[in-house]
N, C-alpha and C. Protein backbone atom coordinates (compact mmCIF):
# COMPACT_ATOMS: atom_id res chain seq x y z
N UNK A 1 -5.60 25.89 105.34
CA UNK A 1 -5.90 25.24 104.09
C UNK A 1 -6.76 24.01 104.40
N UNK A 2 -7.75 23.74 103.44
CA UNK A 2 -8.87 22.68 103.93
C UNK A 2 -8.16 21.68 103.25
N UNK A 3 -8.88 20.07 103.45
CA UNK A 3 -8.64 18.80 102.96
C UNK A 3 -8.68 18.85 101.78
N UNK A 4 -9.95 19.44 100.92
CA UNK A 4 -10.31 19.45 99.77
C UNK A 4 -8.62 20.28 98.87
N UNK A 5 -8.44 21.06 99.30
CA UNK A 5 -7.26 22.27 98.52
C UNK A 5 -5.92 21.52 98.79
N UNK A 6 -5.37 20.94 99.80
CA UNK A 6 -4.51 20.29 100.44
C UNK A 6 -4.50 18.70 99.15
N UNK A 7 -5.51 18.31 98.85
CA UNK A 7 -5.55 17.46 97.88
C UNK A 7 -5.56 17.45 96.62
N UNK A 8 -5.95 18.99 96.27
CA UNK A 8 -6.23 19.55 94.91
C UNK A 8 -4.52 19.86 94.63
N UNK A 9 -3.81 20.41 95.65
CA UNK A 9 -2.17 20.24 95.52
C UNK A 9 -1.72 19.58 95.30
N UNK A 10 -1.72 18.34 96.10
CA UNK A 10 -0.82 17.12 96.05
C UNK A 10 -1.15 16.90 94.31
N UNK A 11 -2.39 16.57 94.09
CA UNK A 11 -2.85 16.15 92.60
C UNK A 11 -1.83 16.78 91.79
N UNK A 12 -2.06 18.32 91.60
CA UNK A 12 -1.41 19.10 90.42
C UNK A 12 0.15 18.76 90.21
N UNK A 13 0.30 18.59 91.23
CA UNK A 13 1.94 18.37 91.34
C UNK A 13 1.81 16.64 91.43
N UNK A 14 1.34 16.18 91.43
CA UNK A 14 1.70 14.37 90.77
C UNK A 14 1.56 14.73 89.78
N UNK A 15 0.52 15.21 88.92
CA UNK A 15 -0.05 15.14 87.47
C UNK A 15 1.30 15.97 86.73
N UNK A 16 1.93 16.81 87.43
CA UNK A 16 3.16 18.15 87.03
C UNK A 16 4.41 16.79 86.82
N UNK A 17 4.29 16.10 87.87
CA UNK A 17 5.81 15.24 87.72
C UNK A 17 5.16 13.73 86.93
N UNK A 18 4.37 13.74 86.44
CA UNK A 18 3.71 12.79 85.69
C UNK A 18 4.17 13.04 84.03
N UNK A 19 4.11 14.61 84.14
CA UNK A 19 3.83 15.62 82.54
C UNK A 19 5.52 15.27 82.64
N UNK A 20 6.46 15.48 83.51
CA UNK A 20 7.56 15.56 83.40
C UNK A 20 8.47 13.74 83.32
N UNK A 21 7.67 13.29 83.75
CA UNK A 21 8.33 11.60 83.33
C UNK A 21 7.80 11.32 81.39
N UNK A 22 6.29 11.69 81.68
CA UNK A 22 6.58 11.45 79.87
C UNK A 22 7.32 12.47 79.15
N UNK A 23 7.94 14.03 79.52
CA UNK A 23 8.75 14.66 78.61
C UNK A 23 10.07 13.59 78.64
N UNK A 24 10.61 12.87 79.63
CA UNK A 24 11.60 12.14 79.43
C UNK A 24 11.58 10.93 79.01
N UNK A 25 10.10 10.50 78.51
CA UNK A 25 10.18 9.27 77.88
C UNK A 25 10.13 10.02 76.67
N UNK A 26 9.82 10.65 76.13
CA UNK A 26 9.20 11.53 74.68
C UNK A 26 10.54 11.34 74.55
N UNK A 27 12.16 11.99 75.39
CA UNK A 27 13.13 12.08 74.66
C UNK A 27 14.12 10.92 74.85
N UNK A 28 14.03 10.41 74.83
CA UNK A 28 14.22 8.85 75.10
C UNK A 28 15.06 8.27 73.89
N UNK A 29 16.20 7.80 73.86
CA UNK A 29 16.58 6.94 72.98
C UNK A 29 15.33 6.04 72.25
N UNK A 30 14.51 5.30 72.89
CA UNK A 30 13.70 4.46 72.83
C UNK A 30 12.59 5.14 71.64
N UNK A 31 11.85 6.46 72.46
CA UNK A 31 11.28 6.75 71.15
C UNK A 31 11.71 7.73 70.17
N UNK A 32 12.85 8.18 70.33
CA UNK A 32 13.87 8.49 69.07
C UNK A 32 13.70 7.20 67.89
N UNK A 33 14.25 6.04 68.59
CA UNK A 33 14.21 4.60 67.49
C UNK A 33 13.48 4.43 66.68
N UNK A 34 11.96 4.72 67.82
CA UNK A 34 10.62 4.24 67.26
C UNK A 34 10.13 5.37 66.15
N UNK A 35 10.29 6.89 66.20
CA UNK A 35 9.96 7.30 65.55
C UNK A 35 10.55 7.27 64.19
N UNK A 36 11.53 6.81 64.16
CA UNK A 36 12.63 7.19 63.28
C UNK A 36 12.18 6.14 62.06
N UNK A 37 11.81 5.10 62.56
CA UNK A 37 11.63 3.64 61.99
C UNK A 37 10.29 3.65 61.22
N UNK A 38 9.41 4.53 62.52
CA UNK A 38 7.93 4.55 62.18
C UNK A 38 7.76 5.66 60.47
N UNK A 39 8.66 6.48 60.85
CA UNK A 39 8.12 7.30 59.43
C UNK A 39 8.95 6.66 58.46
N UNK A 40 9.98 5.76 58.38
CA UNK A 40 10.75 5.10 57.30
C UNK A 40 9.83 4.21 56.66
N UNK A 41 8.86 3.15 57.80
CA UNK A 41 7.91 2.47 57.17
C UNK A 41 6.56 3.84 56.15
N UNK A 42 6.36 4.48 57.28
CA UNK A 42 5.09 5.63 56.45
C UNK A 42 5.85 6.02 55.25
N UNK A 43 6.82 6.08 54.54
CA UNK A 43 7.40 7.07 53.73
C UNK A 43 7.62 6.02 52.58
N UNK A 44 7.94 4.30 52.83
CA UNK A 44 8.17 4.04 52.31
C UNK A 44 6.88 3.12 50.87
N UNK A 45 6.99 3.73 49.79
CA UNK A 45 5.65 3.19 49.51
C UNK A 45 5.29 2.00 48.81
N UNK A 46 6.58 0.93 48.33
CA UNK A 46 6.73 -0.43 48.38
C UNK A 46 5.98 -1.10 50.27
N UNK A 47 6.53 -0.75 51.36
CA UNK A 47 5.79 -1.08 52.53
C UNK A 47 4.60 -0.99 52.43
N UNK A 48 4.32 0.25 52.14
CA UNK A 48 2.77 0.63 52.43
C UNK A 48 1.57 -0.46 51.29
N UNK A 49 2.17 -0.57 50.33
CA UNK A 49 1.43 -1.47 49.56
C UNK A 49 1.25 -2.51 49.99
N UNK A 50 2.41 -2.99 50.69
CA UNK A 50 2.46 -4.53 51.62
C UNK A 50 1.57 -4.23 52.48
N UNK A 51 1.50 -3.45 53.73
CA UNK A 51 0.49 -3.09 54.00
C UNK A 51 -0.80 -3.07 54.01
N UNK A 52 -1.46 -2.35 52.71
CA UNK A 52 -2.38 -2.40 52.49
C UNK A 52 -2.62 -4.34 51.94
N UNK A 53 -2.06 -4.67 51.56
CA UNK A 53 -2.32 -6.21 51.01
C UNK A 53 -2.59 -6.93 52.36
N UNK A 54 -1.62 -6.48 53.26
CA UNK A 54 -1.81 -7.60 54.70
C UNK A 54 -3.24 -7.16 55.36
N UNK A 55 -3.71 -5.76 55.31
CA UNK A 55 -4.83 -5.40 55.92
C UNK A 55 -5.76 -6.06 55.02
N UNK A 56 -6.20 -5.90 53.58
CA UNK A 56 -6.70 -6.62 53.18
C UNK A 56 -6.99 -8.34 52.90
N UNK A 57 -5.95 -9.05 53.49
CA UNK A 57 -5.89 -10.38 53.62
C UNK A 57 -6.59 -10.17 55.16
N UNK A 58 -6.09 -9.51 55.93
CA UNK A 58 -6.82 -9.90 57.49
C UNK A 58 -8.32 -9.35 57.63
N UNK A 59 -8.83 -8.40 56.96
CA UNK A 59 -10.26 -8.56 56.75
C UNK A 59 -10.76 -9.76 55.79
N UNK A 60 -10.47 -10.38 55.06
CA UNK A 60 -11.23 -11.53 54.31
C UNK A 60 -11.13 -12.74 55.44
N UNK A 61 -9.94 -12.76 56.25
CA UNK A 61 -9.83 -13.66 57.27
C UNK A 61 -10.44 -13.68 58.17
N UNK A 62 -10.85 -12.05 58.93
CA UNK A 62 -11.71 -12.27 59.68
C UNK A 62 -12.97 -12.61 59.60
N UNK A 63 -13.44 -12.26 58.08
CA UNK A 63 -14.78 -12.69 57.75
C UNK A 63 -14.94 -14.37 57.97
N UNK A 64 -13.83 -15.24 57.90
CA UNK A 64 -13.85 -16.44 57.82
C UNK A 64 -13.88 -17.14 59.05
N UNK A 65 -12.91 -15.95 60.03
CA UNK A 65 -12.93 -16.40 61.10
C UNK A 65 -14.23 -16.48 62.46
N UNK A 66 -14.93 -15.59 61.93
CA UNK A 66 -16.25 -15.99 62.53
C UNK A 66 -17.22 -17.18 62.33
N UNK A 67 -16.91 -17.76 61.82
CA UNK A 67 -17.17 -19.12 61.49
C UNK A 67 -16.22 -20.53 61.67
N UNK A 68 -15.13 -19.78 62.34
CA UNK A 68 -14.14 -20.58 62.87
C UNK A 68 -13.58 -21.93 61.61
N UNK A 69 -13.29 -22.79 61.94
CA UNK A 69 -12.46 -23.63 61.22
C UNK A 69 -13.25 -24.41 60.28
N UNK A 70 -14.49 -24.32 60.32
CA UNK A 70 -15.62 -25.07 59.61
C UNK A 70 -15.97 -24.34 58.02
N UNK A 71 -15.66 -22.17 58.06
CA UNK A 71 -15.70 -21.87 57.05
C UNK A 71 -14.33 -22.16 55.99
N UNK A 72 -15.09 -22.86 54.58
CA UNK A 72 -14.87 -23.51 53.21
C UNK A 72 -13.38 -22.88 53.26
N UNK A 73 -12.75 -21.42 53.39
CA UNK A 73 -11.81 -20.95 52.93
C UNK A 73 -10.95 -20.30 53.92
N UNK A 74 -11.45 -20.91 55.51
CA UNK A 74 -10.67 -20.40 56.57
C UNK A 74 -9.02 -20.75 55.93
N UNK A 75 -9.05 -21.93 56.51
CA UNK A 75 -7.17 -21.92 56.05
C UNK A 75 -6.26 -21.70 54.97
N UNK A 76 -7.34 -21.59 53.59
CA UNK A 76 -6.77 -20.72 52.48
C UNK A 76 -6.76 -19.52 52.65
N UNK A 77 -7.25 -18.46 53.68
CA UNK A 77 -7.48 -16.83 54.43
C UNK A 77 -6.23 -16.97 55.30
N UNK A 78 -6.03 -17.87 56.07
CA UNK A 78 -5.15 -18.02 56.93
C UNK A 78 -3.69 -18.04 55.94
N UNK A 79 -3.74 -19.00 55.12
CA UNK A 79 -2.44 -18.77 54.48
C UNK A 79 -2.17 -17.73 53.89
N UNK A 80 -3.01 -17.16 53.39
CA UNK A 80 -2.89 -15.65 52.72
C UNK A 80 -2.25 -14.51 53.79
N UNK A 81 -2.91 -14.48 54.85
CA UNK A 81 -2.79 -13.53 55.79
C UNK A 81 -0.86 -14.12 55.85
N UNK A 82 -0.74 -15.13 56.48
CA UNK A 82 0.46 -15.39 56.81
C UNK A 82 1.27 -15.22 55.42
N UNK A 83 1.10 -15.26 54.33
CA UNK A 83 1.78 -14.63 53.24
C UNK A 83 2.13 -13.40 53.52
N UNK A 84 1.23 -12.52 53.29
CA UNK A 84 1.29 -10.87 53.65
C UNK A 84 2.27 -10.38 54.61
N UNK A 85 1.49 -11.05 56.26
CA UNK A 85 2.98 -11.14 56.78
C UNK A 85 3.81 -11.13 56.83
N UNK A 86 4.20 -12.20 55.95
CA UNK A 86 5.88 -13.23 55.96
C UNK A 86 6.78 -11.70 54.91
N UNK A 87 5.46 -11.19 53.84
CA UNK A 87 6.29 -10.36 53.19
C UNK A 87 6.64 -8.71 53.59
N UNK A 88 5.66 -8.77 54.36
CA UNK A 88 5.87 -7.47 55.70
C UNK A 88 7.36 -7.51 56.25
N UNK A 89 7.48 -8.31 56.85
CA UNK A 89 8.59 -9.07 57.45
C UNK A 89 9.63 -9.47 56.60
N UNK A 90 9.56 -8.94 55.40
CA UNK A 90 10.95 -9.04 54.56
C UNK A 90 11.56 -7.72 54.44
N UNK A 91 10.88 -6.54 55.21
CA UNK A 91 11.53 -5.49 54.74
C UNK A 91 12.40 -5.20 56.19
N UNK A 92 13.32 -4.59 56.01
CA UNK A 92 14.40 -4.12 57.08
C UNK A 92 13.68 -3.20 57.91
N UNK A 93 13.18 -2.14 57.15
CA UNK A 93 12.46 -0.81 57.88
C UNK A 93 11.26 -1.79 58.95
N UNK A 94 10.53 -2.48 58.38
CA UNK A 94 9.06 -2.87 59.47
C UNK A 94 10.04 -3.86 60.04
N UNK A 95 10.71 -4.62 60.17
CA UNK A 95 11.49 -5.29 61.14
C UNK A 95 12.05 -4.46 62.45
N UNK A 96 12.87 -3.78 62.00
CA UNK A 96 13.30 -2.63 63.04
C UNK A 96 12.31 -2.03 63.58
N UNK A 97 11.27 -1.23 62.79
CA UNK A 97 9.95 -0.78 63.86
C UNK A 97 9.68 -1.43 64.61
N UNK A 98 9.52 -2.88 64.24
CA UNK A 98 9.04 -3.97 65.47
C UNK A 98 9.83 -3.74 66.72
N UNK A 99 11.08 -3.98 66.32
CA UNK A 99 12.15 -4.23 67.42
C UNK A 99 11.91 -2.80 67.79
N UNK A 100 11.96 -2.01 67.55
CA UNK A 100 11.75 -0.17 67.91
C UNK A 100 10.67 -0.19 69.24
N UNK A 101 9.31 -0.70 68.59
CA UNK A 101 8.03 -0.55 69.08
C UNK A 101 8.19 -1.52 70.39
N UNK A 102 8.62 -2.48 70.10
CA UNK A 102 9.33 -3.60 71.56
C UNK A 102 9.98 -2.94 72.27
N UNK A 103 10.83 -2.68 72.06
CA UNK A 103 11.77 -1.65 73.52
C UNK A 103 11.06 -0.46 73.82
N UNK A 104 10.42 -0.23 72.93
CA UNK A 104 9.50 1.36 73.64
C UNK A 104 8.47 0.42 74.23
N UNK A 105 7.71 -0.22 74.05
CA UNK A 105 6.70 -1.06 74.57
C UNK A 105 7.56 -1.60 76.37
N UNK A 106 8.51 -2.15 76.18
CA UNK A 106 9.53 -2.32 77.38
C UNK A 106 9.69 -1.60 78.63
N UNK A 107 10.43 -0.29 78.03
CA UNK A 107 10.39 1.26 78.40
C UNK A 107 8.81 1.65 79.48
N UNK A 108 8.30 1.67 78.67
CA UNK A 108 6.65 2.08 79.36
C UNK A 108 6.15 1.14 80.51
N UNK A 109 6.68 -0.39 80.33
CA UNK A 109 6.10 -1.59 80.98
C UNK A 109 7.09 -1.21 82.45
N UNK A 110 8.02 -1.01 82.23
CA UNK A 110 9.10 -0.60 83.54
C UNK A 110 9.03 0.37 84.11
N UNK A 111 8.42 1.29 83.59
CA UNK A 111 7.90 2.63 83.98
C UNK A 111 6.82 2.51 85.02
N UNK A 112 5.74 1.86 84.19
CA UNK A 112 4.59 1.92 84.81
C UNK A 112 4.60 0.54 86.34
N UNK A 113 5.96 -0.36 85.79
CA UNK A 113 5.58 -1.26 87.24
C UNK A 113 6.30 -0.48 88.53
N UNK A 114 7.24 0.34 87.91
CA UNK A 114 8.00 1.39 88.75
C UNK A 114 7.58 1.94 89.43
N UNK A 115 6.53 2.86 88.88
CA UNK A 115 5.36 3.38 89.78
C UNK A 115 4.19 2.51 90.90
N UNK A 116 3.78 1.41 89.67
CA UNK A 116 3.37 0.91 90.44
C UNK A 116 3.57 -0.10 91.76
N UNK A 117 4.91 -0.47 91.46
CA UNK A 117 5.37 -1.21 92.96
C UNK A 117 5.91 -0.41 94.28
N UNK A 118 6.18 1.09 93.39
CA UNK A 118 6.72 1.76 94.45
C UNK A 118 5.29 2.15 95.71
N UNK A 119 4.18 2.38 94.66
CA UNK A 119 2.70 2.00 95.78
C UNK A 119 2.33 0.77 96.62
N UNK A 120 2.56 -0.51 95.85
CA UNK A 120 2.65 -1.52 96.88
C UNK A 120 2.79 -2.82 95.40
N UNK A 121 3.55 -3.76 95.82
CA UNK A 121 4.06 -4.58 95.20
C UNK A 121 2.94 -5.58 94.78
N UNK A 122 1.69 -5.22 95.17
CA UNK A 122 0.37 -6.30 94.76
C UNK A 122 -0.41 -5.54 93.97
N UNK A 123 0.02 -4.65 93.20
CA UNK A 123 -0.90 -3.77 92.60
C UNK A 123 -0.40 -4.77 91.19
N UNK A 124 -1.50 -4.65 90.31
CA UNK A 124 -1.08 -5.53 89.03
C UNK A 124 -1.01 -4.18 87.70
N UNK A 125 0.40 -4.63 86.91
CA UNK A 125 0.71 -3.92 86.03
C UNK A 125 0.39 -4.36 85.24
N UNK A 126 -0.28 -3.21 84.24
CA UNK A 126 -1.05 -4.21 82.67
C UNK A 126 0.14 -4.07 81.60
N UNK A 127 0.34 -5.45 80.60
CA UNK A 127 1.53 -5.28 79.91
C UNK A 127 0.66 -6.26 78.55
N UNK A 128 1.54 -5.87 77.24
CA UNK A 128 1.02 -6.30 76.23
C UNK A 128 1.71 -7.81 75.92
N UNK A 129 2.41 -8.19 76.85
CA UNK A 129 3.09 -9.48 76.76
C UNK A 129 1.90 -10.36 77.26
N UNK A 130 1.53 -11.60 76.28
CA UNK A 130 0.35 -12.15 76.51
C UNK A 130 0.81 -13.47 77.34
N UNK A 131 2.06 -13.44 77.54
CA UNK A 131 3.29 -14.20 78.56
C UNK A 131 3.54 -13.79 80.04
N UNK A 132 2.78 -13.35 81.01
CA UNK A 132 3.62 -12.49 82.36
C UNK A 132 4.76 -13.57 82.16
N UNK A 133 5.48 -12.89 83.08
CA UNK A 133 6.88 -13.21 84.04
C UNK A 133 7.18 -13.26 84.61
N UNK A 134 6.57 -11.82 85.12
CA UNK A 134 6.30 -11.38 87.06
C UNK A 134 6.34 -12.29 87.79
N UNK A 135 6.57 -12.22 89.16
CA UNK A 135 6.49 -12.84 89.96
C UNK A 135 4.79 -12.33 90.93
N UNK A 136 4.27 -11.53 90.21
CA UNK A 136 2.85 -11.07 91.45
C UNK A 136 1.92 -11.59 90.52
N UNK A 137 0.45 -11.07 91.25
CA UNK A 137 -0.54 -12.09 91.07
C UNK A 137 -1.02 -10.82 89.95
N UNK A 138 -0.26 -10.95 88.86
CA UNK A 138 -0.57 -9.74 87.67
C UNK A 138 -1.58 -10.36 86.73
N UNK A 139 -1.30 -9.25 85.56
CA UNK A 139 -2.03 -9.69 84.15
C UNK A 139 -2.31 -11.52 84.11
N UNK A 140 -2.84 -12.21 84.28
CA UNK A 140 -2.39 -13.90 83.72
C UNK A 140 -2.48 -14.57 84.98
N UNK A 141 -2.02 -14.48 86.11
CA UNK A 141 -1.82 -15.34 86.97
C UNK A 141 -1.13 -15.32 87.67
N UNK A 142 -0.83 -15.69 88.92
CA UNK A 142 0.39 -15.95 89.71
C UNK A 142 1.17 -17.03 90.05
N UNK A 143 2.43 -16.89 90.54
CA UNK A 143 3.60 -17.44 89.86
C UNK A 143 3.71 -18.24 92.01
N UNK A 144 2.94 -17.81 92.94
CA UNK A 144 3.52 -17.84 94.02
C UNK A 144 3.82 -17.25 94.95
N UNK A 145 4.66 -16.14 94.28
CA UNK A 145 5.30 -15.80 94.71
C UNK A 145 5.28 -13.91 95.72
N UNK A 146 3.44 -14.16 95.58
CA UNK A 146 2.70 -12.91 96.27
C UNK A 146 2.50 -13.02 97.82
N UNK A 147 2.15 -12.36 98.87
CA UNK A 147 1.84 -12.66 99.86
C UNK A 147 0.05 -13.02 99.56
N UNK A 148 -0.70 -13.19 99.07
CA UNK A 148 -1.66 -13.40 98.77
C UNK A 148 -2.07 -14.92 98.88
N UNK A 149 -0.96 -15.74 97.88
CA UNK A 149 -1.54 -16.76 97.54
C UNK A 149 0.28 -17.84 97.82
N UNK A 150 1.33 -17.43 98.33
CA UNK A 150 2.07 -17.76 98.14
C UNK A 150 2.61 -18.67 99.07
């Protein structure tokens, strides 16, 4: 067997136990939650109107926001948007999605540093927390505590 075929193996079978870590995230408490939550918000059509109001407050905002703090009606856009919000955030169903979409968001972040530290502990894991925590020289910065810079 040549290098080339010998590698074309190894591949199929990472990519095979790759297919088989997301069938076990697919059944996952985690995105059981998320889905469950996600079609309660889609179904519900008091939300969806909120919705549509918050999307429409955050396009008039962004129009404002390209002009940063100087355009006439930025922080009256801004309060609007944060209205919409605030009333997003009064319903039980999009609350729980949040918290849903967070632990599945979690789930994936532990997954993927799983993998990736088990390759080598300086590899940087991308995460939607605009906060690292890590201790490596990841997303944001380092903490020290790498052989790199530590």
């Amino acid at each position: 067997m040549s290098m080339t075929e010998t590698q074309t193996l190894d591949m199929t079978h990472l990519l095979m136990q790759a297919y088989e870590v997301g069938d076990m995230i697919n059944s996952s408490a985690e995105v059981a939650e998320y889905k469950q939550w996600k079609n309660a918000v889609e179904r519900d059509s008091e939300i969806q109107n909120a919705v549509a109001a918050f999307a429409k407050a955050k396009l008039a905002f962004e129009e404002c926001e390209r002009f940063g703090h100087f355009h006439p009606d930025y922080h009256a856009a801004l309060d609007i948007v944060n209205k919409a919000q605030a009333a997003l955030d009064r319903f039980e169903a999009v609350r729980r999605y949040k918290e849903a979409e967070a632990r599945l968001d979690d789930l994936l972040y532990t997954v993927s540093e799983t993998i990736a530290h088990a390759v080598s502990d300086t590899i940087k894991v991308p995460s939607n927390n605009p906060l690292p925590t890590g201790g490596s020289c990841g997303a944001g910065g380092c903490s020290g505590g790498c052989s790199s810079c530590g």
